[in-house]
N, C-alpha and C. Protein backbone atom coordinates (compact mmCIF):
# COMPACT_ATOMS: atom_id res chain seq x y z
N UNK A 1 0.84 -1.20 0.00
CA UNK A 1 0.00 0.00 0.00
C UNK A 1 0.87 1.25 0.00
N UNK A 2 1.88 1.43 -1.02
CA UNK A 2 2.28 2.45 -1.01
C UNK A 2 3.59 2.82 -0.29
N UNK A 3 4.00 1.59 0.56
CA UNK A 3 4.94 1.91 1.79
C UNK A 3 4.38 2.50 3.00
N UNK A 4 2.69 2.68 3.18
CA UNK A 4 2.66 3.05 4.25
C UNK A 4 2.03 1.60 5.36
N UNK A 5 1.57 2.05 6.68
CA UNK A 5 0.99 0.74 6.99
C UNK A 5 -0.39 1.09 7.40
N UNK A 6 -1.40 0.10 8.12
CA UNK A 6 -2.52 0.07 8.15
C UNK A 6 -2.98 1.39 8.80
N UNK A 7 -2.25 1.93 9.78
CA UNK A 7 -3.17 2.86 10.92
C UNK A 7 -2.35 3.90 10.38
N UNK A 8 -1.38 4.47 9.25
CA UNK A 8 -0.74 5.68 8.54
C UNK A 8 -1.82 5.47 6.84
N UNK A 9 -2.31 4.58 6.83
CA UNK A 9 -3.21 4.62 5.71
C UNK A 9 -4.33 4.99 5.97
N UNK A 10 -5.04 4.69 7.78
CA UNK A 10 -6.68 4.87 7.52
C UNK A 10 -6.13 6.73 8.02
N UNK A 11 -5.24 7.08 8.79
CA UNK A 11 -5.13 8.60 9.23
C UNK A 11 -4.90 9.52 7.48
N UNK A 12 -3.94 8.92 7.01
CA UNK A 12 -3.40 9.62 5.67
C UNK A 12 -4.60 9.74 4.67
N UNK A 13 -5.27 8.88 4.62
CA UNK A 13 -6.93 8.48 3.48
C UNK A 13 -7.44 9.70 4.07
N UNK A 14 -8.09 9.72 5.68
CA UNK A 14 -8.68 10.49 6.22
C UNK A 14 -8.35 12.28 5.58
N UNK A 15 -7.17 12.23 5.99
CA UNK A 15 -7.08 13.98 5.31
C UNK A 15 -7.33 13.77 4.05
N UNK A 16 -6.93 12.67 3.47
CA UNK A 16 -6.57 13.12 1.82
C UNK A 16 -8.45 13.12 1.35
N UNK A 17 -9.23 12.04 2.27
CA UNK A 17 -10.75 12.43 1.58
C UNK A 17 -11.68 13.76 1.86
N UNK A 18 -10.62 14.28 3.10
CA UNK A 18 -11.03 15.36 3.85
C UNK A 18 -10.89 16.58 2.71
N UNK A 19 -9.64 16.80 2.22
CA UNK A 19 -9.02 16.92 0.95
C UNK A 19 -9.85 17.68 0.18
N UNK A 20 -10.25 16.61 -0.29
CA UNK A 20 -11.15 16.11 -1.82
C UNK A 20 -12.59 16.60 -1.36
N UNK A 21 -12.90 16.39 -0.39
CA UNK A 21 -14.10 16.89 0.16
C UNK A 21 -14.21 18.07 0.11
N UNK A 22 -12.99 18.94 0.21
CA UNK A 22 -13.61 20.51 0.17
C UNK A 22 -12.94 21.07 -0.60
N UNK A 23 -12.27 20.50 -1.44
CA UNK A 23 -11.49 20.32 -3.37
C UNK A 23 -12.89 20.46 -3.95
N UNK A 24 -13.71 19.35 -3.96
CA UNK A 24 -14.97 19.38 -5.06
C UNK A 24 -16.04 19.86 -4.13
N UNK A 25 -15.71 20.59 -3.16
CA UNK A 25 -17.64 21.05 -2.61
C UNK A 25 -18.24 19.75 -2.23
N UNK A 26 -17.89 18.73 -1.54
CA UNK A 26 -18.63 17.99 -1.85
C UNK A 26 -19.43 17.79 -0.13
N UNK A 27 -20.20 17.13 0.00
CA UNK A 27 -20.58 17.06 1.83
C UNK A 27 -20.84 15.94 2.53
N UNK A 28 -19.98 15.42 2.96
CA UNK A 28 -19.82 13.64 3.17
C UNK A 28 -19.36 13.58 4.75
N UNK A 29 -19.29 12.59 5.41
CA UNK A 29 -18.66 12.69 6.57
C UNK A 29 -17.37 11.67 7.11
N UNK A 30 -16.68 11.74 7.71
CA UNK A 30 -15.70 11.01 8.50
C UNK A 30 -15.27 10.05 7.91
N UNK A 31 -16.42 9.15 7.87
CA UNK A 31 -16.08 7.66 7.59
C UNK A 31 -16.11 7.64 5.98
N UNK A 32 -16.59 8.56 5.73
CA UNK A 32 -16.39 8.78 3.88
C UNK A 32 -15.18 9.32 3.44
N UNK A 33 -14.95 10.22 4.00
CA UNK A 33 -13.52 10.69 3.60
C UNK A 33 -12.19 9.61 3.97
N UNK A 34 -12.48 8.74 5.17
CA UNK A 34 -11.47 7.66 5.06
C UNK A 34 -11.64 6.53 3.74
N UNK A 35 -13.00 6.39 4.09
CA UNK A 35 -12.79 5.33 2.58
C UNK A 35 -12.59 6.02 1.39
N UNK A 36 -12.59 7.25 1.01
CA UNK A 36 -13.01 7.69 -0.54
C UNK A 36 -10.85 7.85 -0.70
N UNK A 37 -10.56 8.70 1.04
CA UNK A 37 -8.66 8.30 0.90
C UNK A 37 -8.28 7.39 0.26
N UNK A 38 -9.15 6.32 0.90
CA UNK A 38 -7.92 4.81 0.96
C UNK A 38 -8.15 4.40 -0.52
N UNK A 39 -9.29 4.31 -0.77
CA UNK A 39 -10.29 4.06 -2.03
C UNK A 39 -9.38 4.42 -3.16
N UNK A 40 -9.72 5.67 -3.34
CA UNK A 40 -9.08 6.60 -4.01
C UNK A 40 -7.77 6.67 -4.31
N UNK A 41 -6.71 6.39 -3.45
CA UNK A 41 -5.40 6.01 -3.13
C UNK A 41 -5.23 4.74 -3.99
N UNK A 42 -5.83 3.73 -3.59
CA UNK A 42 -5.70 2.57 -4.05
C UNK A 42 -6.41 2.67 -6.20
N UNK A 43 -7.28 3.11 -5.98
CA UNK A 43 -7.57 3.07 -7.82
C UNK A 43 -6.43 4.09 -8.50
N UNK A 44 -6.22 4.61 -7.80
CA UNK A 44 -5.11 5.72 -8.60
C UNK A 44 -4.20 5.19 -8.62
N UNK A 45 -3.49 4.55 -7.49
CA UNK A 45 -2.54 3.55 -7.56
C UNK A 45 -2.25 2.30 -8.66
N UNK A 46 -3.55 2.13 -9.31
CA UNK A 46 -4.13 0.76 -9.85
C UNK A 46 -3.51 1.23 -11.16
N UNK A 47 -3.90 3.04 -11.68
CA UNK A 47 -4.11 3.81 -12.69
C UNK A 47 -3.10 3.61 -13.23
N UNK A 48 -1.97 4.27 -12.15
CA UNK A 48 -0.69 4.78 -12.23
C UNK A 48 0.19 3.36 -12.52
N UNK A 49 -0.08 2.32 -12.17
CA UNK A 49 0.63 1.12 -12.17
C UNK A 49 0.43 0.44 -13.50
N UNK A 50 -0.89 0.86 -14.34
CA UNK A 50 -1.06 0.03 -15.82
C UNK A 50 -0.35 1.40 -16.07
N UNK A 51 -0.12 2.39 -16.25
CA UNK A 51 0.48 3.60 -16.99
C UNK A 51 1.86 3.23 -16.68
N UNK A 52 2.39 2.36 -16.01
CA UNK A 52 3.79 2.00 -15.57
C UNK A 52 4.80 3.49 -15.14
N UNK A 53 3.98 3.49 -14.09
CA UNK A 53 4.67 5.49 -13.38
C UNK A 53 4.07 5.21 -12.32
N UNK A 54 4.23 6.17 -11.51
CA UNK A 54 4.24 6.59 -9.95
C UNK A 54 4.80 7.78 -9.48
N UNK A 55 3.42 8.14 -8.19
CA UNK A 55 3.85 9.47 -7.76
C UNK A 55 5.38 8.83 -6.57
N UNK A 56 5.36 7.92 -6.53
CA UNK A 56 6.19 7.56 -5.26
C UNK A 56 5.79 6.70 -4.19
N UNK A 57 6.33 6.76 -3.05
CA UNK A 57 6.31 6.05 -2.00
C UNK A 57 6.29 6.78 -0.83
N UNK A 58 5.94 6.34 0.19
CA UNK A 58 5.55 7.00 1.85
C UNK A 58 4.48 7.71 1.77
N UNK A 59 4.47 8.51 2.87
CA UNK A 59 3.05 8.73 3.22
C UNK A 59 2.96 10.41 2.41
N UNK A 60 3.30 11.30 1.80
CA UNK A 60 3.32 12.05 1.34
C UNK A 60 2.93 11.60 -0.20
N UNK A 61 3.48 10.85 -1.13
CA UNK A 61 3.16 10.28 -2.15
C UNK A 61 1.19 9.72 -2.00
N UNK A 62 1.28 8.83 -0.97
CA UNK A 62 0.11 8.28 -0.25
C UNK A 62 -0.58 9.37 -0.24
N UNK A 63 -0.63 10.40 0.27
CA UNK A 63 -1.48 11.80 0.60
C UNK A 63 -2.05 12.49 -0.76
N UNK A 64 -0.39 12.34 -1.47
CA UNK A 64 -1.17 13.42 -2.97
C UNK A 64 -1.84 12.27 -4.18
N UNK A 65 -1.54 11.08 -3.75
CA UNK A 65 -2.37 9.69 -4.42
C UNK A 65 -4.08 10.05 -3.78
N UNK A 66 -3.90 9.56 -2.81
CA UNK A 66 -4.94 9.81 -1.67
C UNK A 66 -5.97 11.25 -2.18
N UNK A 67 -5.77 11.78 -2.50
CA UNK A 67 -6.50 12.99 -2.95
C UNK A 67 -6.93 13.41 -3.87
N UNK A 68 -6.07 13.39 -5.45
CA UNK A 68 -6.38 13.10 -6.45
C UNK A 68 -7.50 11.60 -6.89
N UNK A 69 -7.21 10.39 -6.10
CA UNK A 69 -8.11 9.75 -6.43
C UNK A 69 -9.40 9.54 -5.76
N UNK A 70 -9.27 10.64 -4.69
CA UNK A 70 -10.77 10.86 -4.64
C UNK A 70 -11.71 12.11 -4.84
N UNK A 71 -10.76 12.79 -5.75
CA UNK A 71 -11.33 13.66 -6.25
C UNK A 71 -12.33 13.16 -7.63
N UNK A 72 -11.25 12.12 -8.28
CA UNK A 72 -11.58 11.13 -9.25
C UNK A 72 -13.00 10.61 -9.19
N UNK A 73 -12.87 9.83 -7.70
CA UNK A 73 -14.07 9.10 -7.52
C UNK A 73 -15.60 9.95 -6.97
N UNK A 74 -15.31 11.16 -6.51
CA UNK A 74 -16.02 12.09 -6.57
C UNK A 74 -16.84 12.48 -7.61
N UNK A 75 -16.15 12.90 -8.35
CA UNK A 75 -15.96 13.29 -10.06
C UNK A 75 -17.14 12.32 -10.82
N UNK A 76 -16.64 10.95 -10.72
CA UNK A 76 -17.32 10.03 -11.10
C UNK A 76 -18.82 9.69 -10.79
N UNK A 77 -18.96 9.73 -9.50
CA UNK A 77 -20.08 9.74 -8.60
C UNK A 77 -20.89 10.79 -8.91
N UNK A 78 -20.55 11.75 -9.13
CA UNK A 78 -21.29 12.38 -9.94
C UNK A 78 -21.56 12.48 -11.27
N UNK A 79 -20.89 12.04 -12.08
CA UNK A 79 -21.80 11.92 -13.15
C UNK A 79 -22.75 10.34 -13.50
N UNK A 80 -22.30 9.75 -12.45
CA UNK A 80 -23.19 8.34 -12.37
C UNK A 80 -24.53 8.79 -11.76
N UNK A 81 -24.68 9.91 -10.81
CA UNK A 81 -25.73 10.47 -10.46
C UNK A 81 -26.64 11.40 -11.36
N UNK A 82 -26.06 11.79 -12.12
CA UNK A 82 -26.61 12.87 -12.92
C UNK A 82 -27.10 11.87 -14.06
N UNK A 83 -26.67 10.72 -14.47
CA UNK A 83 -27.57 10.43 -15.33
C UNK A 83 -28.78 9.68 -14.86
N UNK A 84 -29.07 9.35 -13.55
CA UNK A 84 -30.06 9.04 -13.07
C UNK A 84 -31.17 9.53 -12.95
């Protein structure tokens, strides 16, 4: 996961969905912004790994992963909503 470990991933997710949360306006709580971090972290990770690149490693890499991909999944979520 990036080089970080379990309890520097659910704190690091946490800001980074915290982040993204007030990056896109969006209004979610606690336990959303940890999963949309880790979430987010992890598909971007997924992204970046078929693109054969990377922002890096540790928890700073983790943070600006962490944020961008839940801005992503934000992003997404909304337009899966809007065509509803």
């Amino acid at each position: 996961m990036n080089g970080v470990g379990w309890l520097t991933a659910i704190i690091v997710g946490g800001l980074a969905g915290w982040i993204a949360e007030k990056a896109m306006r969006s209004d979610m709580g606690l336990l959303m912004n940890i999963i949309l971090g880790i979430v987010g972290a992890v598909v971007l990770n997924a992204i970046l790994a078929a693109l054969d690149t990377s922002l890096g490693v540790g928890w700073v890499a983790f943070l600006i992963t962490g944020i961008l991909g839940a801005c992503l999944l934000i992003f997404l979520a909304r337009l899966v909503r809007g065509r509803g």
